[in-house]
N, C-alpha and C. Protein backbone atom coordinates (compact mmCIF):
# COMPACT_ATOMS: atom_id res chain seq x y z
N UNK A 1 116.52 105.00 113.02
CA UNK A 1 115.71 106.20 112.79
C UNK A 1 114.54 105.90 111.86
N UNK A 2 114.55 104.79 110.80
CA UNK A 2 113.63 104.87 109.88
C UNK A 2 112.16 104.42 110.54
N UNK A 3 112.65 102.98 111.50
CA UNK A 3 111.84 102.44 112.72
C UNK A 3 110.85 103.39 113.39
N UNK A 4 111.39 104.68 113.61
CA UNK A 4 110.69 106.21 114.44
C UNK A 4 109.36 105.95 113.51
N UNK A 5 110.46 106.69 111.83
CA UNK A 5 109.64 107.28 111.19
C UNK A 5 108.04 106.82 110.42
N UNK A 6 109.03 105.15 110.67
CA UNK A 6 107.46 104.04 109.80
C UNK A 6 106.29 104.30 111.55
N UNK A 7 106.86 104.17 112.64
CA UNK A 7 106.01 104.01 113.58
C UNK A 7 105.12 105.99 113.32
N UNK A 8 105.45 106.34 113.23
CA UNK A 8 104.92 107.93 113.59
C UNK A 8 104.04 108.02 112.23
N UNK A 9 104.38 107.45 110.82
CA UNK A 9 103.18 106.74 109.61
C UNK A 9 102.09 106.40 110.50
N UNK A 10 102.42 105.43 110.99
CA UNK A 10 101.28 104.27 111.23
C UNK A 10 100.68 105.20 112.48
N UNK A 11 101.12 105.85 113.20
CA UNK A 11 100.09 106.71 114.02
C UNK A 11 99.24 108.01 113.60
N UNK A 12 99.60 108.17 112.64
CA UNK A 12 98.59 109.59 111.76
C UNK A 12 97.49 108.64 111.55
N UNK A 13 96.41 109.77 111.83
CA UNK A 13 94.89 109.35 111.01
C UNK A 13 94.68 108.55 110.15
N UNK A 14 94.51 107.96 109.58
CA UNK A 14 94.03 107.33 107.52
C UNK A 14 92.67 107.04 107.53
N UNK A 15 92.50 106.95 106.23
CA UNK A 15 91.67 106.17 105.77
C UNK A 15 91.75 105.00 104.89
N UNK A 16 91.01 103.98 104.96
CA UNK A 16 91.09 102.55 103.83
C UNK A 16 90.13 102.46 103.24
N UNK A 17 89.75 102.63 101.87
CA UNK A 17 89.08 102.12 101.32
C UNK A 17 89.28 100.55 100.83
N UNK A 18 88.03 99.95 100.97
CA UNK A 18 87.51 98.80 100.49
C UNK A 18 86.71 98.68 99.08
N UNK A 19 87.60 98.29 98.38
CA UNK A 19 87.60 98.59 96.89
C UNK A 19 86.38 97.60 96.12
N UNK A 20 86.53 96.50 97.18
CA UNK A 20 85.55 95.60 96.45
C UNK A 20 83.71 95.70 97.21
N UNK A 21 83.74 96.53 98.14
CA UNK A 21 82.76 97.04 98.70
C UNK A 21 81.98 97.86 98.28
N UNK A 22 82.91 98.85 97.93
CA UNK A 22 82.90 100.27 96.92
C UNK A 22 81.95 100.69 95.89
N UNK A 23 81.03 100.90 95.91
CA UNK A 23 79.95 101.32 94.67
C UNK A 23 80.02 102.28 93.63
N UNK A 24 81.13 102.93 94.33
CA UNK A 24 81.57 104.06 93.30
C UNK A 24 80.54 105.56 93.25
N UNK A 25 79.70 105.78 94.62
CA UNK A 25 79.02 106.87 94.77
C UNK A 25 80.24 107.91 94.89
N UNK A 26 81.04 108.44 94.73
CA UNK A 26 81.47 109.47 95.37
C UNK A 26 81.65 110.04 96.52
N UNK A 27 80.27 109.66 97.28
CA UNK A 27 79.73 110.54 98.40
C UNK A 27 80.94 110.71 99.75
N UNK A 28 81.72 109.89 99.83
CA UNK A 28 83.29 109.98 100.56
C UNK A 28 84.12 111.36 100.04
N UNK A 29 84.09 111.44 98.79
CA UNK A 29 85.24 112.53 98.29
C UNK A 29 84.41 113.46 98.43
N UNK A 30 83.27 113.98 98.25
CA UNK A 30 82.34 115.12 98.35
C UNK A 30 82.88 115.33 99.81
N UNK A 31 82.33 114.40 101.07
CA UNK A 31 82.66 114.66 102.36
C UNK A 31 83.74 115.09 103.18
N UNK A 32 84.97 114.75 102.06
CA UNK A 32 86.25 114.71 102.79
C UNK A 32 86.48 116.31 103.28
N UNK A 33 86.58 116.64 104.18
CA UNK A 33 87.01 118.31 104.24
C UNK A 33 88.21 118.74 104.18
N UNK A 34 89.50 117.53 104.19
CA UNK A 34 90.98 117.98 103.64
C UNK A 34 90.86 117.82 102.45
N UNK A 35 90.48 117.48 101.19
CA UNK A 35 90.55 116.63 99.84
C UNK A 35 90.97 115.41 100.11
N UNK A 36 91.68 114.55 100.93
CA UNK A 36 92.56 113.76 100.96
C UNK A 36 91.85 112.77 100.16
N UNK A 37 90.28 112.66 99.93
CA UNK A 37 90.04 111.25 98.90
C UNK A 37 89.60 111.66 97.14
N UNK A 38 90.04 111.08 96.37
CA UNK A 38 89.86 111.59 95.11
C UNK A 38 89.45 110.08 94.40
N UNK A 39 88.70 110.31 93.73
CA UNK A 39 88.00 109.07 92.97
C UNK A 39 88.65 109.12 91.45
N UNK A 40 89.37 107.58 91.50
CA UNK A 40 90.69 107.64 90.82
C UNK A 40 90.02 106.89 89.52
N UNK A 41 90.75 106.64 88.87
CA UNK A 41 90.41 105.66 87.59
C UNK A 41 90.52 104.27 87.87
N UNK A 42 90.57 103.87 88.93
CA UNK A 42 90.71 102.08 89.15
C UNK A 42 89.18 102.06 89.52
N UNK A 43 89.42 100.70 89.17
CA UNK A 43 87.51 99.89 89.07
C UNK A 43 87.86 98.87 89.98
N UNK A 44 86.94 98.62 90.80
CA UNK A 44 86.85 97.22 91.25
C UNK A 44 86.14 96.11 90.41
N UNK A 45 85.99 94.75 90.85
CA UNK A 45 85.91 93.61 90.43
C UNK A 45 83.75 93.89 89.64
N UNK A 46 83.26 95.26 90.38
CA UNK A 46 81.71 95.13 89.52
C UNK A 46 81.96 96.29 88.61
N UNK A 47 83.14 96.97 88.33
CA UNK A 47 83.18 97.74 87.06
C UNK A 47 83.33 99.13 87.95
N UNK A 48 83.05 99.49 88.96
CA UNK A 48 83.29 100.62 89.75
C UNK A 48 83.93 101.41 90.38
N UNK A 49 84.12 102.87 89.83
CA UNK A 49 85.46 103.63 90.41
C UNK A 49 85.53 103.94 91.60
N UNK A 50 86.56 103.57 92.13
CA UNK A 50 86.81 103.72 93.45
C UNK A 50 87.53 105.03 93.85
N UNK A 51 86.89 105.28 94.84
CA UNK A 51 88.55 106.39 95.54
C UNK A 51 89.46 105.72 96.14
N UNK A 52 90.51 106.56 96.36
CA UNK A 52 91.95 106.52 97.05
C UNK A 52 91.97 107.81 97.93
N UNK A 53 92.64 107.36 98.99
CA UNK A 53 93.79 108.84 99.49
C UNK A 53 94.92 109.23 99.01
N UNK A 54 94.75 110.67 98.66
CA UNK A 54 95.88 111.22 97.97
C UNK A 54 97.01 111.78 98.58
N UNK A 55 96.86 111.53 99.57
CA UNK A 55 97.92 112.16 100.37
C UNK A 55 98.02 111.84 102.17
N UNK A 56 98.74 112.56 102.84
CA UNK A 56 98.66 112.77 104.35
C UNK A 56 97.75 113.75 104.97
N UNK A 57 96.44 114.14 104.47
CA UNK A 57 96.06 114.94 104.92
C UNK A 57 94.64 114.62 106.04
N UNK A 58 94.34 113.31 106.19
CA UNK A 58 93.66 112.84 106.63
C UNK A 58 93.57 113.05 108.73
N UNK A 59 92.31 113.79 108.73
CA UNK A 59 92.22 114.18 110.47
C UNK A 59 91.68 113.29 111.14
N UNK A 60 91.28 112.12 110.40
CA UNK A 60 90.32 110.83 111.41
C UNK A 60 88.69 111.22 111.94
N UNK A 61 88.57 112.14 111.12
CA UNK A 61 86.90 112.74 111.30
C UNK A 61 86.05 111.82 111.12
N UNK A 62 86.31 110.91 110.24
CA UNK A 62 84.95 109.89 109.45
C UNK A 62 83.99 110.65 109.11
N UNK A 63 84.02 111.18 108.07
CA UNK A 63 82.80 112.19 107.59
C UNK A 63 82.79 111.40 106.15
N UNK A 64 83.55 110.64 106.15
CA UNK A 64 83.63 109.48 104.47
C UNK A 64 82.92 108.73 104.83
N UNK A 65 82.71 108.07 106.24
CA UNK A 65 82.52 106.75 106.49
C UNK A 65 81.16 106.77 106.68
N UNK A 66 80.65 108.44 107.39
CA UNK A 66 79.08 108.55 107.95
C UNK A 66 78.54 108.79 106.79
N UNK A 67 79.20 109.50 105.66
CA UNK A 67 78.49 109.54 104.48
C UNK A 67 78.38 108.12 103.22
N UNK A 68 78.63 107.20 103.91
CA UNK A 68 79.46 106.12 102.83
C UNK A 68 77.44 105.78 103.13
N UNK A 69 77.27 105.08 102.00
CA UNK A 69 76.04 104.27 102.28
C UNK A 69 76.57 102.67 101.69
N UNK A 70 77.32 102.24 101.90
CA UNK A 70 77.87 101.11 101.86
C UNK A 70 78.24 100.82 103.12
N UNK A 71 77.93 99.74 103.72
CA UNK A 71 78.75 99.36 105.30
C UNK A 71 79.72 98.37 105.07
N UNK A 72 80.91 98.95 105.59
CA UNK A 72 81.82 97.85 105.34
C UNK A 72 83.19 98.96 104.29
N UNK A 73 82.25 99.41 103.42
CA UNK A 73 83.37 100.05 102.49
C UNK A 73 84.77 101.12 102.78
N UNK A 74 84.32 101.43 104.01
CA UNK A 74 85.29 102.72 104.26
C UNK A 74 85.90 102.61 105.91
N UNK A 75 87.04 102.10 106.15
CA UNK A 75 87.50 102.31 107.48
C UNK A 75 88.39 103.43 108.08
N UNK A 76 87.91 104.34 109.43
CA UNK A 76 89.01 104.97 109.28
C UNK A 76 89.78 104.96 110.70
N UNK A 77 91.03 105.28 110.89
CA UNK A 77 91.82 104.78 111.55
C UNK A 77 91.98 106.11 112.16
N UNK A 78 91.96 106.28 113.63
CA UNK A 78 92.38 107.52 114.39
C UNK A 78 93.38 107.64 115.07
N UNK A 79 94.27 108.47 115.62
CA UNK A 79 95.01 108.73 116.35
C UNK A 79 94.82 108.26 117.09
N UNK A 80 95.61 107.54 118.33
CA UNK A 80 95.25 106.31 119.38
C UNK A 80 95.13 107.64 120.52
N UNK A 81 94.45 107.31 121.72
CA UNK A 81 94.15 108.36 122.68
C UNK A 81 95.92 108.64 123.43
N UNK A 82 96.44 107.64 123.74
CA UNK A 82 98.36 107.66 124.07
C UNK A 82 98.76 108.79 123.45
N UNK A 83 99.16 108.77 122.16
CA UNK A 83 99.69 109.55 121.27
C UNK A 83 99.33 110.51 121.63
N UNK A 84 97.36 110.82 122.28
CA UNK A 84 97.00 112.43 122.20
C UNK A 84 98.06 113.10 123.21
N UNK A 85 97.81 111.78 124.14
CA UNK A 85 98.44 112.20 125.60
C UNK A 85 99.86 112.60 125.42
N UNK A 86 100.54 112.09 124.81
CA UNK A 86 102.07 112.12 124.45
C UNK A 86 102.38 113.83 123.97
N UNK A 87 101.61 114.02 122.98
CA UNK A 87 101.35 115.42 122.46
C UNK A 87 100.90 117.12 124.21
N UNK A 88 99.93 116.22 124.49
CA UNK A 88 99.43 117.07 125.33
C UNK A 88 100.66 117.44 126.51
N UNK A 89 101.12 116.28 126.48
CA UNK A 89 102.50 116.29 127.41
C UNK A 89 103.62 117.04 127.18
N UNK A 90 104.04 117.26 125.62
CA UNK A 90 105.18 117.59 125.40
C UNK A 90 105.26 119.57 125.04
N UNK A 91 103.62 119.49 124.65
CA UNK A 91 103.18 120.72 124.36
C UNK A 91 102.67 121.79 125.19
N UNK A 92 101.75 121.16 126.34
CA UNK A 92 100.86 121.64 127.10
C UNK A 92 99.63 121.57 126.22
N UNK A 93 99.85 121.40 125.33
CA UNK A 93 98.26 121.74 124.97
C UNK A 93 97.37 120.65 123.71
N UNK A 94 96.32 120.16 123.97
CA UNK A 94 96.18 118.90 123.46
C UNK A 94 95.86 119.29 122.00
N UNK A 95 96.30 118.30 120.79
CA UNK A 95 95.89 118.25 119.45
C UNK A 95 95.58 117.61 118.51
């Protein structure tokens, strides 16, 4: 059962920040429209606070990533199109 539960993790949305990329604008946590990123007290390696995700609340929008002006700094990971299908299947109705 735990096997389910790590696989059904790894299929929700996320985001990754790249800490050593990271400039420490903010402009990701401003964007986020769940809160899910909060700009924490860790610094990377040029002195700069980075964000984190604080939680599961992440929809795979990339509204961090279009706002990031760093390339490279922010990846985000979406729901695979299967999964939508899996959903649309079990529900009738896609989400």
């Amino acid at each position: 059962m735990k096997g389910d539960d790590t696989a059904a993790v790894a299929r929700r949305p996320r985001v990754v920040i790249h800490a050593e990329q990271c400039k420490g604008c903010g402009r990701c946590v401003v964007a986020c429209a769940n809160g899910v990123l909060i700009l924490s007290n860790d610094t990377n390696s040029q002195g700069h606070l980075v964000p984190r995700a604080s939680g599961n609340g992440c929809r795979g929008c990339g509204l961090c990533f279009y706002n990031c002006p760093e390339p490279g700094a922010i990846t985000v990971y979406k729901r695979k199109a299967a999964d939508k299908e899996k959903v649309r299947d079990a529900a009738g109705v896609a989400r």
